[in-house]
Each structure stands twice: as C-alpha cells, then as structure tokens.
PDB file of N, CA and C in Angstrom:
ATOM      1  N   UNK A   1      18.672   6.083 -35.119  1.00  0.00           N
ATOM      2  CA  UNK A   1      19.696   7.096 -35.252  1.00  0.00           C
ATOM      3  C   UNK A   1      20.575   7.063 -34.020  1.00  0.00           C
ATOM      4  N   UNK A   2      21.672   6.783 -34.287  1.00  0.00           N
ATOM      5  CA  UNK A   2      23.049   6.818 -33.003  1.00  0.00           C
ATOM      6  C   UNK A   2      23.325   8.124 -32.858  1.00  0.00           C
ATOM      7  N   UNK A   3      23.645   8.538 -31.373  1.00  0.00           N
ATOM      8  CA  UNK A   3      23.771   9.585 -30.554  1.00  0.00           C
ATOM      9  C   UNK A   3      25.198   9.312 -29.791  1.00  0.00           C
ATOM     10  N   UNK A   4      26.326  10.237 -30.091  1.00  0.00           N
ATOM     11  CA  UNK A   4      27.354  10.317 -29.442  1.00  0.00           C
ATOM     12  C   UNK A   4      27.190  10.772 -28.220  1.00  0.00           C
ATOM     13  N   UNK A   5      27.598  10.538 -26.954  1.00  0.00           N
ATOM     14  CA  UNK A   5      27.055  11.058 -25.552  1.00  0.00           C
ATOM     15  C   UNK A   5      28.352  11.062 -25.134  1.00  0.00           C
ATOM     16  N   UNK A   6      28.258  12.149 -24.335  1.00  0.00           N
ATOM     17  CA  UNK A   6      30.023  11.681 -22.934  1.00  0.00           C
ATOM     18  C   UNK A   6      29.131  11.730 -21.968  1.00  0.00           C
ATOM     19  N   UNK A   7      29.335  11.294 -20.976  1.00  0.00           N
ATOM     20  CA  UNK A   7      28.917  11.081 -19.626  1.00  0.00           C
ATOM     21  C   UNK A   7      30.433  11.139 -18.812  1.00  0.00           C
ATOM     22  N   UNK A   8      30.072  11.839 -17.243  1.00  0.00           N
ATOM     23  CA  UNK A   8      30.918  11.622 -16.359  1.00  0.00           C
ATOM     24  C   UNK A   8      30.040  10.722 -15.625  1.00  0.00           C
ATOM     25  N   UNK A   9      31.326   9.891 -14.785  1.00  0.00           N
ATOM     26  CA  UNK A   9      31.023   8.975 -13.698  1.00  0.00           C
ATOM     27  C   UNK A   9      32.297   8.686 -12.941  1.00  0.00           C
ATOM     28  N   UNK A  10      32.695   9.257 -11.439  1.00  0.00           N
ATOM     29  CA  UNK A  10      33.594   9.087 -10.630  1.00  0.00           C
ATOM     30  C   UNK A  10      34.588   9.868 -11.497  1.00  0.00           C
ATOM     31  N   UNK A  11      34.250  11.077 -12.094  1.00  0.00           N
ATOM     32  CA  UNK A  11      35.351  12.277 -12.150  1.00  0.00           C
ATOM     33  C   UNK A  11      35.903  11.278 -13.432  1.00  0.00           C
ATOM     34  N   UNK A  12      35.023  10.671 -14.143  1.00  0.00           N
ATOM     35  CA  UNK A  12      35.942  10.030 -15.822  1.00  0.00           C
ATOM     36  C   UNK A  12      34.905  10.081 -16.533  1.00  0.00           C
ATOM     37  N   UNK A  13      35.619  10.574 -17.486  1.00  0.00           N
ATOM     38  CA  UNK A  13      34.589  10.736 -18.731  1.00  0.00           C
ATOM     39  C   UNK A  13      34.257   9.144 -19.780  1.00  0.00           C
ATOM     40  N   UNK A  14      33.211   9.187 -20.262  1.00  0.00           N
ATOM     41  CA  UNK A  14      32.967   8.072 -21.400  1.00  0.00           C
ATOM     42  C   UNK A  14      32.025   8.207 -22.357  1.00  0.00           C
ATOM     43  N   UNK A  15      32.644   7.874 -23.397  1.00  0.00           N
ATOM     44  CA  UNK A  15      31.755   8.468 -24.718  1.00  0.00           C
ATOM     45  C   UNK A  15      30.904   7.271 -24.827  1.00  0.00           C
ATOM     46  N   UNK A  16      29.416   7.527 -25.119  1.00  0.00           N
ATOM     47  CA  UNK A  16      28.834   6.061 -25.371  1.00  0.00           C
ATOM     48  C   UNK A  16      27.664   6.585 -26.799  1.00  0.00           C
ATOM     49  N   UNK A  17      28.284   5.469 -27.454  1.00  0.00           N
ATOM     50  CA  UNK A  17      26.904   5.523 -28.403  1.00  0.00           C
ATOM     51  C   UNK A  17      25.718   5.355 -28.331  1.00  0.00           C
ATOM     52  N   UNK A  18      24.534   5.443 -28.720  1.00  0.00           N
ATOM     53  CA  UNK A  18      23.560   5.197 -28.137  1.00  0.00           C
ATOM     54  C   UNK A  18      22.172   5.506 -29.323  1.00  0.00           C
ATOM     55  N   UNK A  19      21.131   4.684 -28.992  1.00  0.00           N
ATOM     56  CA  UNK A  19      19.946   5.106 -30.024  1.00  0.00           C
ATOM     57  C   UNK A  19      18.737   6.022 -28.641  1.00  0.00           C
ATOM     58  N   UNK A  20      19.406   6.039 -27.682  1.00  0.00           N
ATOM     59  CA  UNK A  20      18.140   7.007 -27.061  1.00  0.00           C
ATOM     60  C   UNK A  20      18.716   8.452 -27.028  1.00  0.00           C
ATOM     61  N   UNK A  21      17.939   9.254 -26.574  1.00  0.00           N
ATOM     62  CA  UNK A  21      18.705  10.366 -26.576  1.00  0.00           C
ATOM     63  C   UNK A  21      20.046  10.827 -25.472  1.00  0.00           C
ATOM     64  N   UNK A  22      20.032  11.609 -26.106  1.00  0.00           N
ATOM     65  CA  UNK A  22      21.251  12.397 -24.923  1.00  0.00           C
ATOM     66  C   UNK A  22      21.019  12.787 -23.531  1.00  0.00           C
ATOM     67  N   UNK A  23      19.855  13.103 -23.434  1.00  0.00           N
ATOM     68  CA  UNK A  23      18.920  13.894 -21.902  1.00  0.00           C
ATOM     69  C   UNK A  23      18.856  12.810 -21.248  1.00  0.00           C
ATOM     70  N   UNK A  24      18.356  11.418 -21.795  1.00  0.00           N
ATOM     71  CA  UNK A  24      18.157  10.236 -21.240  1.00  0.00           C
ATOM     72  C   UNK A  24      19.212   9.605 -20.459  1.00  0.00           C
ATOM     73  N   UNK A  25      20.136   9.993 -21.501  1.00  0.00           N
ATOM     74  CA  UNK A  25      21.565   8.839 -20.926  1.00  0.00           C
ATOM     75  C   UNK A  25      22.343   9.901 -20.246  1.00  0.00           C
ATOM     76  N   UNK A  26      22.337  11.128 -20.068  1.00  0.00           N
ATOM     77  CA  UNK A  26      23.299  12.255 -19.275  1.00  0.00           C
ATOM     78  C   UNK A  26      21.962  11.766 -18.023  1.00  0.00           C
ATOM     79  N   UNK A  27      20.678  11.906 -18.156  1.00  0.00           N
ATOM     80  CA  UNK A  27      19.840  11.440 -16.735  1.00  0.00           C
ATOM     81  C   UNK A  27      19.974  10.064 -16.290  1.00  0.00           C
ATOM     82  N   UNK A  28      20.889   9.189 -16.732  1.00  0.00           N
ATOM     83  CA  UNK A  28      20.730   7.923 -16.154  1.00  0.00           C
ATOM     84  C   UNK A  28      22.277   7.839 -15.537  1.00  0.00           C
ATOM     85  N   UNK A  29      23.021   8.567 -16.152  1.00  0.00           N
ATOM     86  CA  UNK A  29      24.641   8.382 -15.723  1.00  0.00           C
ATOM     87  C   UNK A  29      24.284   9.533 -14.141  1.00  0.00           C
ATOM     88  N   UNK A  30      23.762  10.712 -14.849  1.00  0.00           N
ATOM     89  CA  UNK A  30      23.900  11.583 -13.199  1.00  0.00           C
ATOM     90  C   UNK A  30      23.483  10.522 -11.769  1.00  0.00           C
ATOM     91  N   UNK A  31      22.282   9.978 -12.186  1.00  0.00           N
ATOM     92  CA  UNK A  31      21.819   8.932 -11.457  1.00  0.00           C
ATOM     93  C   UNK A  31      23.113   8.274 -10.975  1.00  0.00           C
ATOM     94  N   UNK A  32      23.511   7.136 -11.739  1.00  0.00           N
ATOM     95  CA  UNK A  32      24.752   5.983 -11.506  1.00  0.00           C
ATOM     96  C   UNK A  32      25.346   7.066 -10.682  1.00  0.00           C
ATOM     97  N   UNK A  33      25.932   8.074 -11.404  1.00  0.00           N
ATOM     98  CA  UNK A  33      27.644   8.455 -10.295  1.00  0.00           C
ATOM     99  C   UNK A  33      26.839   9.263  -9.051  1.00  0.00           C
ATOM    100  N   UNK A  34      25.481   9.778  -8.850  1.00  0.00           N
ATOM    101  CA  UNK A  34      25.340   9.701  -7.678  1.00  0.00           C
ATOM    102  C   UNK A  34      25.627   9.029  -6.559  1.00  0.00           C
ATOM    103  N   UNK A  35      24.887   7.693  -7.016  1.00  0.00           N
ATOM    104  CA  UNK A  35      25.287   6.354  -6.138  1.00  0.00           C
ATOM    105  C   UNK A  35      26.810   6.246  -6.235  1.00  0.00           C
ATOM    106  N   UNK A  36      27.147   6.254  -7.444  1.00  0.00           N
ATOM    107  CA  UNK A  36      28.861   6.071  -7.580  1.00  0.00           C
ATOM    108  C   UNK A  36      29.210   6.800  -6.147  1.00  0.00           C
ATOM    109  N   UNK A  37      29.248   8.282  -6.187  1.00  0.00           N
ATOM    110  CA  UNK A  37      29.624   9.203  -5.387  1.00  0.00           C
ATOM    111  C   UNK A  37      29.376   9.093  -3.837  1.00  0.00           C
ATOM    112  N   UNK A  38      28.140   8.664  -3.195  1.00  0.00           N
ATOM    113  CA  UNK A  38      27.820   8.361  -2.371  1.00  0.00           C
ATOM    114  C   UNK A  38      28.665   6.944  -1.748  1.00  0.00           C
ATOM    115  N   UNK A  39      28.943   6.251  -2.344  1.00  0.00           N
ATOM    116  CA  UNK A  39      29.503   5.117  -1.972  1.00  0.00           C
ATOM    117  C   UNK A  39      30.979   5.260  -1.707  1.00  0.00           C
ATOM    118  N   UNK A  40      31.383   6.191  -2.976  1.00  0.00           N
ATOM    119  CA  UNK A  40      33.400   6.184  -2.872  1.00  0.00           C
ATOM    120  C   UNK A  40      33.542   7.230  -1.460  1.00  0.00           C
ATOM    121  N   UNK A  41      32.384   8.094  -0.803  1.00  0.00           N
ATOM    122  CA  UNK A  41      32.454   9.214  -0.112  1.00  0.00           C
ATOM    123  C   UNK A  41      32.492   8.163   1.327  1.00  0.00           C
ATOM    124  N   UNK A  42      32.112   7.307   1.364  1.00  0.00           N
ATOM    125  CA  UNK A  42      31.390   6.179   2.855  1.00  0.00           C
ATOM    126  C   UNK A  42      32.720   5.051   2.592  1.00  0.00           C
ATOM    127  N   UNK A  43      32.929   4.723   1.749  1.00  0.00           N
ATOM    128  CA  UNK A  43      34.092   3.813   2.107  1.00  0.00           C
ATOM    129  C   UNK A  43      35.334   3.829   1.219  1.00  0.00           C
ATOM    130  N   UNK A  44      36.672   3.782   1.609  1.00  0.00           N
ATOM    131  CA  UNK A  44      38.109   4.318   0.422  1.00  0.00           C
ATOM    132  C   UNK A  44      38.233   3.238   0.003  1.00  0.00           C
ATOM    133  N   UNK A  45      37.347   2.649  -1.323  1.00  0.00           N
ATOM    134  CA  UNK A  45      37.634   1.527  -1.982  1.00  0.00           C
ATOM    135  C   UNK A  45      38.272   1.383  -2.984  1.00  0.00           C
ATOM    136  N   UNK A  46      38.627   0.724  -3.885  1.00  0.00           N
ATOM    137  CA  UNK A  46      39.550   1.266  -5.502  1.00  0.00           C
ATOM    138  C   UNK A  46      37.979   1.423  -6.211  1.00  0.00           C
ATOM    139  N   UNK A  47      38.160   2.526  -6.964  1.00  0.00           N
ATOM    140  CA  UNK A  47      37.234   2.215  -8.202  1.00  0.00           C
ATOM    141  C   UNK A  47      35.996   1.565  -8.444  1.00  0.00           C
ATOM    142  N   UNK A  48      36.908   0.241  -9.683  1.00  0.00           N
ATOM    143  CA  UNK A  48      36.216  -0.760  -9.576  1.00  0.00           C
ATOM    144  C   UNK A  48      35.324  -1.011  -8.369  1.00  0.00           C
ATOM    145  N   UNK A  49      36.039  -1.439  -7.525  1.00  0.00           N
ATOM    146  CA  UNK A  49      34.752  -1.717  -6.413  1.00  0.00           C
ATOM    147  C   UNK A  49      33.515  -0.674  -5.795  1.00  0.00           C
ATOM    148  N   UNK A  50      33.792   0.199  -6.119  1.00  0.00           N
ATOM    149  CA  UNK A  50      32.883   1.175  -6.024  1.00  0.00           C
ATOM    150  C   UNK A  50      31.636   1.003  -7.447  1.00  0.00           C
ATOM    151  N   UNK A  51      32.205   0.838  -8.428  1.00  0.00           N
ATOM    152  CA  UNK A  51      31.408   0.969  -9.562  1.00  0.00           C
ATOM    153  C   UNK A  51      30.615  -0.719  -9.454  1.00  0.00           C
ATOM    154  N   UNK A  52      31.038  -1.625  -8.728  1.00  0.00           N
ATOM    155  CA  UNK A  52      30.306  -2.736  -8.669  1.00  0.00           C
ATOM    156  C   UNK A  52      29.149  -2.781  -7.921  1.00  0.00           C
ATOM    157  N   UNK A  53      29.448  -1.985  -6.650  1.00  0.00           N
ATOM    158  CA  UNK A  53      28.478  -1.736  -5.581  1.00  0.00           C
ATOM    159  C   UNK A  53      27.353  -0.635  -5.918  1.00  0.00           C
ATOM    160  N   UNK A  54      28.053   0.698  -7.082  1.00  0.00           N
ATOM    161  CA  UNK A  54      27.080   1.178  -7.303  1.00  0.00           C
ATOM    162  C   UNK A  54      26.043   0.212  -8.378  1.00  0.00           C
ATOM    163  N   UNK A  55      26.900  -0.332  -8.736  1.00  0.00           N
ATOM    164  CA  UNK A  55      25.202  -1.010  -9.945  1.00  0.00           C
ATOM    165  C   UNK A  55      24.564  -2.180  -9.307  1.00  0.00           C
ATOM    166  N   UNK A  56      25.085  -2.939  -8.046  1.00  0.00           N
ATOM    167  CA  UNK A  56      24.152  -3.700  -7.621  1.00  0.00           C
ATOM    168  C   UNK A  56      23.186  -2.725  -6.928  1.00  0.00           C
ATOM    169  N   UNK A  57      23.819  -1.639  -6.428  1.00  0.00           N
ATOM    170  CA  UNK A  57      22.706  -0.536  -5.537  1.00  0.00           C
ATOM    171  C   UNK A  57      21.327  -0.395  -6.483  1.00  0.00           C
ATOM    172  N   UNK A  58      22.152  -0.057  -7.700  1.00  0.00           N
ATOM    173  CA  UNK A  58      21.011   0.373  -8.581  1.00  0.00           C
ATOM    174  C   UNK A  58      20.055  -0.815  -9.574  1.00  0.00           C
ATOM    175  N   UNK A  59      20.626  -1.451  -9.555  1.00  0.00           N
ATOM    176  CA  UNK A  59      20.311  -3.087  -9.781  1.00  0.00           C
ATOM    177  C   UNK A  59      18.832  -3.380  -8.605  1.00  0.00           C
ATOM    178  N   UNK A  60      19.644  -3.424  -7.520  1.00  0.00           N
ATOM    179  CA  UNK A  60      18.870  -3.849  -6.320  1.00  0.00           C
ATOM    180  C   UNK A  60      17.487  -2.985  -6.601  1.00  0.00           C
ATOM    181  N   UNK A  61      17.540  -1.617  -6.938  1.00  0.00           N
ATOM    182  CA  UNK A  61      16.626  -0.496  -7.107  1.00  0.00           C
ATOM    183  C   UNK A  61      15.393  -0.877  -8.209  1.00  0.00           C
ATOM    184  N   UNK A  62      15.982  -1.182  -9.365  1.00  0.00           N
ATOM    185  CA  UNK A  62      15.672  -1.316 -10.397  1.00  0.00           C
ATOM    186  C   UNK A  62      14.637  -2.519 -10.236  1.00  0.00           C
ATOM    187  N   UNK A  63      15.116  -3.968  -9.254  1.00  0.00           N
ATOM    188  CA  UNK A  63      14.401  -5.215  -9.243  1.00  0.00           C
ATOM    189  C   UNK A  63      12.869  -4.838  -8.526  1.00  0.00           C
ATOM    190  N   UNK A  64      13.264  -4.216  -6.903  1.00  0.00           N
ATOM    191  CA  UNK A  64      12.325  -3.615  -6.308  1.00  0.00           C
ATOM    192  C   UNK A  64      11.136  -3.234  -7.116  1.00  0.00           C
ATOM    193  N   UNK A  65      11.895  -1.820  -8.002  1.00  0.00           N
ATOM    194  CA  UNK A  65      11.180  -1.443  -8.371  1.00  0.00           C
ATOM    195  C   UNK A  65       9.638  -2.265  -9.966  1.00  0.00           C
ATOM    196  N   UNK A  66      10.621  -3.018 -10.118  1.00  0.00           N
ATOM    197  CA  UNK A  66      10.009  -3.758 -11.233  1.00  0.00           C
ATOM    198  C   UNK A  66       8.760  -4.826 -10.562  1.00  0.00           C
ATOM    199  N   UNK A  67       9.407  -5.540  -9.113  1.00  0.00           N
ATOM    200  CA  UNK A  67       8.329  -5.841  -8.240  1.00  0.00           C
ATOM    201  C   UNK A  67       6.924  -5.520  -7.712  1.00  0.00           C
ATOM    202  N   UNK A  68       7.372  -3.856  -7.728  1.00  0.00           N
ATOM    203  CA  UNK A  68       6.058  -3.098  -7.149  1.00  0.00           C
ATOM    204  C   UNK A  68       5.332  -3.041  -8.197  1.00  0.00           C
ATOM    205  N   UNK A  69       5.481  -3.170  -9.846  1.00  0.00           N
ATOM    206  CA  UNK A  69       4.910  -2.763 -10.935  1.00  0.00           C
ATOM    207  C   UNK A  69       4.379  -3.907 -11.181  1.00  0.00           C
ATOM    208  N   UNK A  70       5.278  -5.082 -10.971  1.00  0.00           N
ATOM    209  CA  UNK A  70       4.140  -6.446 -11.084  1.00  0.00           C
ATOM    210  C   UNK A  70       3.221  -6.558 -10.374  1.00  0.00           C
ATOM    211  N   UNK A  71       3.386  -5.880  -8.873  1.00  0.00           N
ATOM    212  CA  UNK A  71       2.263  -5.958  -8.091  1.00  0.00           C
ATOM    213  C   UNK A  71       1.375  -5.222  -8.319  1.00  0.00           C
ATOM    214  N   UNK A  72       1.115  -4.100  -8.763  1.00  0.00           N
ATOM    215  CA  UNK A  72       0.503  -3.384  -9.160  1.00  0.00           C
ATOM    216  C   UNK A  72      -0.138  -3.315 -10.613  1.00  0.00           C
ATOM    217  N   UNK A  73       0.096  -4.280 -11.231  1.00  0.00           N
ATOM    218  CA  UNK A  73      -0.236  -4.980 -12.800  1.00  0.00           C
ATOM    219  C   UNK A  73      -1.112  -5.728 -12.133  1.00  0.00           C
ATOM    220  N   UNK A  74      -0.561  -6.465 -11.412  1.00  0.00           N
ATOM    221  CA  UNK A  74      -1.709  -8.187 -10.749  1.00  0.00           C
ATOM    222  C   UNK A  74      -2.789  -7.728 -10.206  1.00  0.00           C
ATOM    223  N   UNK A  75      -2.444  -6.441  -9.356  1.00  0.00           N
ATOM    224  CA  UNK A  75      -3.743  -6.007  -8.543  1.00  0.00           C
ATOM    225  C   UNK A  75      -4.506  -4.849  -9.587  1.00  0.00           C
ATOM    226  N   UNK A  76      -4.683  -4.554 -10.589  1.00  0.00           N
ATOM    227  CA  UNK A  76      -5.087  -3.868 -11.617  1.00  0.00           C
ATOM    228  C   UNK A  76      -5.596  -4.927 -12.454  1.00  0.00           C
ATOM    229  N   UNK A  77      -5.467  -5.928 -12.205  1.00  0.00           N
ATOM    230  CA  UNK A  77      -6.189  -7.557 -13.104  1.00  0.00           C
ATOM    231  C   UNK A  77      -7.352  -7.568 -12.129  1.00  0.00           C
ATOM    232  N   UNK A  78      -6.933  -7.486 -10.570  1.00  0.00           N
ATOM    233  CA  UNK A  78      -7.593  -8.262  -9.679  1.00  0.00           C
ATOM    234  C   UNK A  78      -8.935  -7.487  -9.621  1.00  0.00           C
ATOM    235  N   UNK A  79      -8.761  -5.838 -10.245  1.00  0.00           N
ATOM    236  CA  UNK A  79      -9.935  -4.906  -9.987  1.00  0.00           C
ATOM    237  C   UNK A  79     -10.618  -5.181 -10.981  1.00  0.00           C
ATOM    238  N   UNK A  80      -9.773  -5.171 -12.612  1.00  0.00           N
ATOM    239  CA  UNK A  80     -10.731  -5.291 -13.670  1.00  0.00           C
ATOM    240  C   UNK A  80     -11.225  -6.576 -13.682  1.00  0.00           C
ATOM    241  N   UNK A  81     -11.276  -7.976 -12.806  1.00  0.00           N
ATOM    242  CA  UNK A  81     -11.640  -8.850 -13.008  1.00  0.00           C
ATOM    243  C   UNK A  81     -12.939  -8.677 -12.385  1.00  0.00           C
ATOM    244  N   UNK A  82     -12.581  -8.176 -10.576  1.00  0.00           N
ATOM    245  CA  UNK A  82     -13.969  -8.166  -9.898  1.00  0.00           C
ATOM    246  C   UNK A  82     -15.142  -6.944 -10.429  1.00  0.00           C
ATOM    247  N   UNK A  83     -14.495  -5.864 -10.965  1.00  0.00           N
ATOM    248  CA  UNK A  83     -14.955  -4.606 -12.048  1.00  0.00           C
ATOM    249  C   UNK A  83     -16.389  -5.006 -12.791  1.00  0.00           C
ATOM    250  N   UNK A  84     -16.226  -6.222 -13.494  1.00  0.00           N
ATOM    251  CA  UNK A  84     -16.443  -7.039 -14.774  1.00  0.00           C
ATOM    252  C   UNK A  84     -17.223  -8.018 -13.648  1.00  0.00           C
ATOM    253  N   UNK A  85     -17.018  -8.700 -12.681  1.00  0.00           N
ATOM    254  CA  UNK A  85     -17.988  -9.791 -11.603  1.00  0.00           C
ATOM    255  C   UNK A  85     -18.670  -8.425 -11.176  1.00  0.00           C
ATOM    256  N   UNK A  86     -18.866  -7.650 -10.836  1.00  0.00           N
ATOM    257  CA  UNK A  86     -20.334  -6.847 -10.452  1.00  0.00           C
ATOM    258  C   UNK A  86     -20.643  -6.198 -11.320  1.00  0.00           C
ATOM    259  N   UNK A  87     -20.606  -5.673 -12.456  1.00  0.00           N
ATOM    260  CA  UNK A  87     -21.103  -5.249 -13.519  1.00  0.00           C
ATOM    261  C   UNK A  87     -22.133  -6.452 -14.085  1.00  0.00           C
ATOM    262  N   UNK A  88     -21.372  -7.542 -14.186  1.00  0.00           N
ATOM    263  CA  UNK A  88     -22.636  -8.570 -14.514  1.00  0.00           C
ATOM    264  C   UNK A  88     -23.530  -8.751 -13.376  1.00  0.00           C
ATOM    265  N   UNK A  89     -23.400  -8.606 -12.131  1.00  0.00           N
ATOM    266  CA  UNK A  89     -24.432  -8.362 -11.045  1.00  0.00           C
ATOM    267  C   UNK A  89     -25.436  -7.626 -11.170  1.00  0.00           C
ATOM    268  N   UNK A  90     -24.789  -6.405 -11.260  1.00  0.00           N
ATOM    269  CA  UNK A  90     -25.725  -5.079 -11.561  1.00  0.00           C
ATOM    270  C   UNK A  90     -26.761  -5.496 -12.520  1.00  0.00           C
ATOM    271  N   UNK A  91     -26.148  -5.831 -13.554  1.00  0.00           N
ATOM    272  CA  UNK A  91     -26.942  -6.133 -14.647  1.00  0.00           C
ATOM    273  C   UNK A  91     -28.308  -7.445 -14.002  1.00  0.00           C
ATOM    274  N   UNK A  92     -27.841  -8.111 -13.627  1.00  0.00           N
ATOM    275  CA  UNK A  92     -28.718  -9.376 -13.111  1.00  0.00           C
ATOM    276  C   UNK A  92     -29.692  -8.727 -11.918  1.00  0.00           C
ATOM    277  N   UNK A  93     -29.197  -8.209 -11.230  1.00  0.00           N
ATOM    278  CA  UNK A  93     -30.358  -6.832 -10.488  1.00  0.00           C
ATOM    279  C   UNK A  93     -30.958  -6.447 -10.834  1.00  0.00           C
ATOM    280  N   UNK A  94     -30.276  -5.621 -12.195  1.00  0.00           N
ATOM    281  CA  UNK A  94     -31.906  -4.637 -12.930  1.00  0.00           C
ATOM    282  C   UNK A  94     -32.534  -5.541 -13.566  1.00  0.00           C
ATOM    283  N   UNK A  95     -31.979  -6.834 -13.936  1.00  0.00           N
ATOM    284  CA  UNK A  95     -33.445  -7.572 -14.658  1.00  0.00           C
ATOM    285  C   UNK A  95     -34.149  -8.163 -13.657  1.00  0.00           C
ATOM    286  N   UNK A  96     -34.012  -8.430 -12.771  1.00  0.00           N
ATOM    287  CA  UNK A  96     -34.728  -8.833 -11.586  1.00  0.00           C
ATOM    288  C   UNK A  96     -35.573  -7.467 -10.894  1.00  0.00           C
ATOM    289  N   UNK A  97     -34.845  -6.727 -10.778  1.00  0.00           N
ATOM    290  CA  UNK A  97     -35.672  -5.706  -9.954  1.00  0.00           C
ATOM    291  C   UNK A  97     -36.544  -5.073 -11.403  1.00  0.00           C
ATOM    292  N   UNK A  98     -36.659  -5.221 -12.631  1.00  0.00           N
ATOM    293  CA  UNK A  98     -37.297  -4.819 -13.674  1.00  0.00           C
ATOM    294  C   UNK A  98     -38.809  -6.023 -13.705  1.00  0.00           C
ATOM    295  N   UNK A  99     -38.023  -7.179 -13.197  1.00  0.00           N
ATOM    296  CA  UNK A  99     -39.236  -8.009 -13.285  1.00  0.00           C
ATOM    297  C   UNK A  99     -40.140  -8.020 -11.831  1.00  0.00           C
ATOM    298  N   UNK A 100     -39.445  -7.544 -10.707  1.00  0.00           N
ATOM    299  CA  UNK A 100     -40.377  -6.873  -9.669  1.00  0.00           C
ATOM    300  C   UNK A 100     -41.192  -6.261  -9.917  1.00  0.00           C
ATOM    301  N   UNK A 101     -40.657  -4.562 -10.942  1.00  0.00           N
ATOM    302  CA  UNK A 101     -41.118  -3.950 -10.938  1.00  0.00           C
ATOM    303  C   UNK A 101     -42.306  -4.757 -12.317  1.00  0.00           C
ATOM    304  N   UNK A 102     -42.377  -5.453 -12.994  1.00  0.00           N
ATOM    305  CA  UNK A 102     -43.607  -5.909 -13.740  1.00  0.00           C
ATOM    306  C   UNK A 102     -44.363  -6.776 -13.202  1.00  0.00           C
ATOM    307  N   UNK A 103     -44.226  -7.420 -11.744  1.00  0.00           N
ATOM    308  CA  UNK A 103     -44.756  -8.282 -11.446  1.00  0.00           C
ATOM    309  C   UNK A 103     -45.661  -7.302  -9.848  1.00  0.00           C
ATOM    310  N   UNK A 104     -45.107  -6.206 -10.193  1.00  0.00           N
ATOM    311  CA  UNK A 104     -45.783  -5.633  -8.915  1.00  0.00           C
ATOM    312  C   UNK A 104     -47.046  -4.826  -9.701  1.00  0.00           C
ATOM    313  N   UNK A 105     -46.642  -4.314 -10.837  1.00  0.00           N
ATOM    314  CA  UNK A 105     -47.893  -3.328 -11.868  1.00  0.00           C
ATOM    315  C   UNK A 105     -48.964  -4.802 -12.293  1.00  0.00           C
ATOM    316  N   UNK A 106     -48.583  -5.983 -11.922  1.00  0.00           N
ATOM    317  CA  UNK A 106     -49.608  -6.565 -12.845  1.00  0.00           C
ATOM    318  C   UNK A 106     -50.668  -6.873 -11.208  1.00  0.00           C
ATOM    319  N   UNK A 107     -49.936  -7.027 -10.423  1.00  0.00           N
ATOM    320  CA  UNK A 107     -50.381  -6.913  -8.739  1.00  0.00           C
ATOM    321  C   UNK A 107     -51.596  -5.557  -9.137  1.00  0.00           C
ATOM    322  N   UNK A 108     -50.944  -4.742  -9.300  1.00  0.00           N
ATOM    323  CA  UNK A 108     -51.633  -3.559  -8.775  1.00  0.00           C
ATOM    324  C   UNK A 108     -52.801  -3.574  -9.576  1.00  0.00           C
ATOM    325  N   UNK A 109     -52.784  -3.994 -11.013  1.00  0.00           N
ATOM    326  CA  UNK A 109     -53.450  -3.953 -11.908  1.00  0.00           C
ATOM    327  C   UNK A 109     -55.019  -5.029 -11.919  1.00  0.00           C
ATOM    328  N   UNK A 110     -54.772  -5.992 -11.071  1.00  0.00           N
ATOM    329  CA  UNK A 110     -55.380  -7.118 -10.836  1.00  0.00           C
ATOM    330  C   UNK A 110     -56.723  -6.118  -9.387  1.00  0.00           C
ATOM    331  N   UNK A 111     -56.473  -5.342  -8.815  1.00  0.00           N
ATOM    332  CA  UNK A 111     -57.687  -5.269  -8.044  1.00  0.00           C
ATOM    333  C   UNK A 111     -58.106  -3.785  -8.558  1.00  0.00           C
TER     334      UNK A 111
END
C-alpha cells in the first residue's frame, strides 16, 4: 500500500511516495535535514552542495554503522561456536567424571 508523505528538508517541501509508513519517512527526513541544517549553518554553500555532504555524512553513518553489526554478527558466531565447543566438553566431563564415579564404588565395593 503507497503512502503519500511531504517531508521538509532545507526549508523545501517534497512529496514522496512510499510503501513504509509516514512516521518512518517524516523520522528519516527530520534526521537528513538535521544534518542538512547543521552543515548549511557551518559553511554558505549553494544547496546542492549541502544536500551532497549531508548524505555522504549520513552515508558515512549508515556504513559505520552496518560495520559494527557485522562485527557483532561475527562475534555472536564466535560465542555460539565456542558455546557449542564446551557444551560438548561438559558433556565429555560428566561421562568421565560418571565413570570415576563407577570406578571408585566398584573400589569401594571390592574391600
């Protein structure tokens, strides 16, 4: 289902169609013209160049952020892998320390 949206960005409006909602895309534009805003406020550039710098800003943001999530995917492998290597330990313990414990009752049992 398509969703008519306006969004402002740098004091201009734009209607965008869209299949997510409205909350989503009015929260992703406030985002953009933040950065938008922050940037046209620090240097008197035209426009355009402002709107380029804001999406590599947020670009740049976005990669980072996708980085830390791979890292944090890999190291969430790295736990359930070693998770899964001492669980089969454990396990190899209690049959060992199970066969202690039968090899010590047959000890005891013997005098």
């Amino acid at each position: 289902m398509s969703n008519k949206v306006t969004i402002t960005v740098g004091g201009t409006n734009y209607n965008i169609i869209t299949d997510d909602t409205p909350e989503y895309i009015r929260e992703c534009a406030e985002y953009f013209d933040t950065q938008f805003t922050e940037i046209s406020r620090s240097a008197h550039i035209p426009a355009l160049s402002v709107a380029v710098l804001a999406g590599i800003t947020v670009t740049d943001e976005f990669f980072k952020t996708r980085e830390s999530v791979d890292n944090l995917v890999r190291q969430m492998k790295e736990y359930m892998d070693e998770t899964t290597r001492m669980r089969a330990e454990v396990g190899e313990l209690k049959r060992e320390l199970d066969r202690a414990h039968a090899e010590l009752e047959r000890y005891r049992n013997r005098g």
